[in-house]
C-alpha atoms as a PDB file:
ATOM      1  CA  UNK A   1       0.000   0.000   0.000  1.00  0.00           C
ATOM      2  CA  UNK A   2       1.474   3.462  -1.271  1.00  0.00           C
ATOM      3  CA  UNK A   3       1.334   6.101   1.556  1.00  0.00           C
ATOM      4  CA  UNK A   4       0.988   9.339   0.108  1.00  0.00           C
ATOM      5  CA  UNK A   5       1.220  11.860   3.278  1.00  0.00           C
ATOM      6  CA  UNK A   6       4.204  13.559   3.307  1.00  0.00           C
ATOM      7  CA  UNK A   7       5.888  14.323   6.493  1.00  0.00           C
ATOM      8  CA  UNK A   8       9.526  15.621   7.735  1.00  0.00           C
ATOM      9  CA  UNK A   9       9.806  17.791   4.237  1.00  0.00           C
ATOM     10  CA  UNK A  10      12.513  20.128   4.253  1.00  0.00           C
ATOM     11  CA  UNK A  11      13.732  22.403   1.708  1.00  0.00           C
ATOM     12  CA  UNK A  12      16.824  23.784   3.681  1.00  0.00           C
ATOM     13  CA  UNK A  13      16.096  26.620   3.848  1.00  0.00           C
ATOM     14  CA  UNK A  14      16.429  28.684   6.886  1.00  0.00           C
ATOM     15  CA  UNK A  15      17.062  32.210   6.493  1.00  0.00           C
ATOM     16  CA  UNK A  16      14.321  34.613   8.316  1.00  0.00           C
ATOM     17  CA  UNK A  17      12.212  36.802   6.382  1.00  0.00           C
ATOM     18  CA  UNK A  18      14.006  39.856   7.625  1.00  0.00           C
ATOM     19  CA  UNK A  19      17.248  38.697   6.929  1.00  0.00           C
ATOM     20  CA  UNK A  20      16.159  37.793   3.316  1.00  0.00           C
ATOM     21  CA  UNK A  21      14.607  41.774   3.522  1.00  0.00           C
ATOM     22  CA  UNK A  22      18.087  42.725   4.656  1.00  0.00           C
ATOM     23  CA  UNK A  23      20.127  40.639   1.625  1.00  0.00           C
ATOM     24  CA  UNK A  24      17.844  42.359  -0.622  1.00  0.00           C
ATOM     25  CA  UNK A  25      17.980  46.178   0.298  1.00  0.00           C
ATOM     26  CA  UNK A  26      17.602  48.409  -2.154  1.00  0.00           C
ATOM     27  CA  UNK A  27      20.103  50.973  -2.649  1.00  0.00           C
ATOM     28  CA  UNK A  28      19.213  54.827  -1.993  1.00  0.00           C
ATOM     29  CA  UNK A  29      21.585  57.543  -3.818  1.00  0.00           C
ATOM     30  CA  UNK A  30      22.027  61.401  -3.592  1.00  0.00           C
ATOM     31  CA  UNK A  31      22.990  63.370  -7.113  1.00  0.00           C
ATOM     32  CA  UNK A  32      24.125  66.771  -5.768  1.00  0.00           C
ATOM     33  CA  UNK A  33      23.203  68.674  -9.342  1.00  0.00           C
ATOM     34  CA  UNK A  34      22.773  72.246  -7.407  1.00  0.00           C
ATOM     35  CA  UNK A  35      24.321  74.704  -9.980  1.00  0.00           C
ATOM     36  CA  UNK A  36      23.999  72.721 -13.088  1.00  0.00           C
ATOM     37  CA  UNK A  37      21.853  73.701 -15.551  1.00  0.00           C
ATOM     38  CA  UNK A  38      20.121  71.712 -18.406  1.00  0.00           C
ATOM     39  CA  UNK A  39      20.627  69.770 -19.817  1.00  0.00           C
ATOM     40  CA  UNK A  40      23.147  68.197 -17.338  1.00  0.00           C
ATOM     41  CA  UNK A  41      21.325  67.286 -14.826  1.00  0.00           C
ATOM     42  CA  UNK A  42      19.440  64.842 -16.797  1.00  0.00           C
ATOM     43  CA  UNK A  43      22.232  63.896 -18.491  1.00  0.00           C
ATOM     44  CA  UNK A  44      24.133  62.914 -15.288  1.00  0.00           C
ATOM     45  CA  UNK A  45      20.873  61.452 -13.603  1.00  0.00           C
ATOM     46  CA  UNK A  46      20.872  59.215 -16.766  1.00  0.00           C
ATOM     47  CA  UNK A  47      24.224  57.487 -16.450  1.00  0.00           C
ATOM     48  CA  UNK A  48      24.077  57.452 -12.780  1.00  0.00           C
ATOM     49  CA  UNK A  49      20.386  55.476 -13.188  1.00  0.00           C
ATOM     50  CA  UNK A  50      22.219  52.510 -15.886  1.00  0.00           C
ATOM     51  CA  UNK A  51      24.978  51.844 -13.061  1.00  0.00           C
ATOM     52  CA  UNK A  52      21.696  51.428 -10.450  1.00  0.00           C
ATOM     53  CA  UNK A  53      19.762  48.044  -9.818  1.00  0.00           C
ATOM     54  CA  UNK A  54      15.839  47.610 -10.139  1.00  0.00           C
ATOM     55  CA  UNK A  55      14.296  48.865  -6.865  1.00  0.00           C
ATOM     56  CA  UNK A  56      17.177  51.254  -6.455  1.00  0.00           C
ATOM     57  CA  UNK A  57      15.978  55.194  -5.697  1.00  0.00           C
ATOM     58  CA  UNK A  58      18.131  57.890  -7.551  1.00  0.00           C
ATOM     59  CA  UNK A  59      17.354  61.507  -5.811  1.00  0.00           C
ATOM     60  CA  UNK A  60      18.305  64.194  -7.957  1.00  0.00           C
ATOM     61  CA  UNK A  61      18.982  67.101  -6.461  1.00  0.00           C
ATOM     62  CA  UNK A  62      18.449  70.287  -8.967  1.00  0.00           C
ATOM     63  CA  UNK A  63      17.767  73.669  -8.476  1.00  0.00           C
ATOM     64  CA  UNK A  64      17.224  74.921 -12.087  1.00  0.00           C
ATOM     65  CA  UNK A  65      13.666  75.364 -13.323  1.00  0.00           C
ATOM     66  CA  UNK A  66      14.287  73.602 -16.729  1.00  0.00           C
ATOM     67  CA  UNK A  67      15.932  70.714 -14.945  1.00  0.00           C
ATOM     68  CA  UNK A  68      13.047  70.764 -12.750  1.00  0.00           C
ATOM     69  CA  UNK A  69      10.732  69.886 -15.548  1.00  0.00           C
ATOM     70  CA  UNK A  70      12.675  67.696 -17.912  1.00  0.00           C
ATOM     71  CA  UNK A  71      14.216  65.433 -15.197  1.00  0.00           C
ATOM     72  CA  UNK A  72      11.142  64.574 -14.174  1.00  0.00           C
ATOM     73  CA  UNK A  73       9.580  64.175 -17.606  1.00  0.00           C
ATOM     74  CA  UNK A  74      12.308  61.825 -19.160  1.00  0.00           C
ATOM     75  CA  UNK A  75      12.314  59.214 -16.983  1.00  0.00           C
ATOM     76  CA  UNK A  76       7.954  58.665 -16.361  1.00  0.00           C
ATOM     77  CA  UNK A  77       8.513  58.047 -20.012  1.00  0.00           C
ATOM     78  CA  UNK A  78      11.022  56.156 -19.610  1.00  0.00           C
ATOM     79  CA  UNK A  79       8.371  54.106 -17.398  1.00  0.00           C
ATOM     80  CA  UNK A  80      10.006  54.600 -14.035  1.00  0.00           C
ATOM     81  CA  UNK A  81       8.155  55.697 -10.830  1.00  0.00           C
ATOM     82  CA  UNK A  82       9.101  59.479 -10.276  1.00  0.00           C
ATOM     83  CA  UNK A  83       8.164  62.574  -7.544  1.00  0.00           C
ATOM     84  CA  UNK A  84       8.783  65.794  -7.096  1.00  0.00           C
ATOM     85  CA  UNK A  85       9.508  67.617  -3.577  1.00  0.00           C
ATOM     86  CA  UNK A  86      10.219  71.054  -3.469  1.00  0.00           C
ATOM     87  CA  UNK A  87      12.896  71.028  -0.165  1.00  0.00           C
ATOM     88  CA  UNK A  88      13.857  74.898  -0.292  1.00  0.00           C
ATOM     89  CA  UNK A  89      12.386  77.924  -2.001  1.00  0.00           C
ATOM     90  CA  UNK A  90      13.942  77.097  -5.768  1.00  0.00           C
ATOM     91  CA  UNK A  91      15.436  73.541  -4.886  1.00  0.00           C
ATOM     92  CA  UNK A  92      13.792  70.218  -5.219  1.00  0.00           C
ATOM     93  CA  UNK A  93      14.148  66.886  -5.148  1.00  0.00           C
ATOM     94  CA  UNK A  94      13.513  64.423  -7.900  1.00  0.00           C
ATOM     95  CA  UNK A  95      13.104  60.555  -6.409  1.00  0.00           C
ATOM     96  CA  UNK A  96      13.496  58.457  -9.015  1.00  0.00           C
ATOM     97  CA  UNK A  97      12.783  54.697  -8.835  1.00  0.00           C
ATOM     98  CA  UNK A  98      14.232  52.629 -11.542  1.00  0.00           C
ATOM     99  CA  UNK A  99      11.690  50.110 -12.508  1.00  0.00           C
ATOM    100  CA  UNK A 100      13.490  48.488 -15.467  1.00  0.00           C
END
């Protein structure tokens, strides 16, 4: 007679959930773009983003209007998650997460 219950499976596997959480952090990184003016701030926001992971948040820091609307712009179509906090009177913050 074939028992079918299954008993004493193990898959060795013993890490905790928040270690697993902790091997998997995501990275968070500052671009200090005060002074720069289009279009290098998206230009350096760019490069920095290909050297990033998925998951990984890119804040741009920018103080020029133009940068302050093409940043932004450039990567939602590029498809990744992206806000906007204004931090000072003329400086904001662009948080980008790259998605792909």
């Amino acid at each position: 007679m074939h028992n079918s219950n299954v008993t004493g499976f193990s898959i060795g596997f013993n890490q905790s959930n928040e270690s697993l959480m902790e091997d998997i952090k995501m990275q968070e990184i500052i671009l200090d773009c005060l002074g720069e003016a289009c279009p290098v701030p998206l230009i350096k926001a760019q490069n920095k983003l290909k050297e990033m992971n998925i998951g990984d948040i890119l804040i741009c820091q920018i103080d020029h209007s133009c940068a302050m609307k093409n940043v932004p712009e450039a990567f939602r179509k590029d498809g990744h998650n992206v806000e906007v906090e204004e931090v000072d009177d003329g400086e904001w913050e662009v948080i980008i997460e790259k998605v792909k």
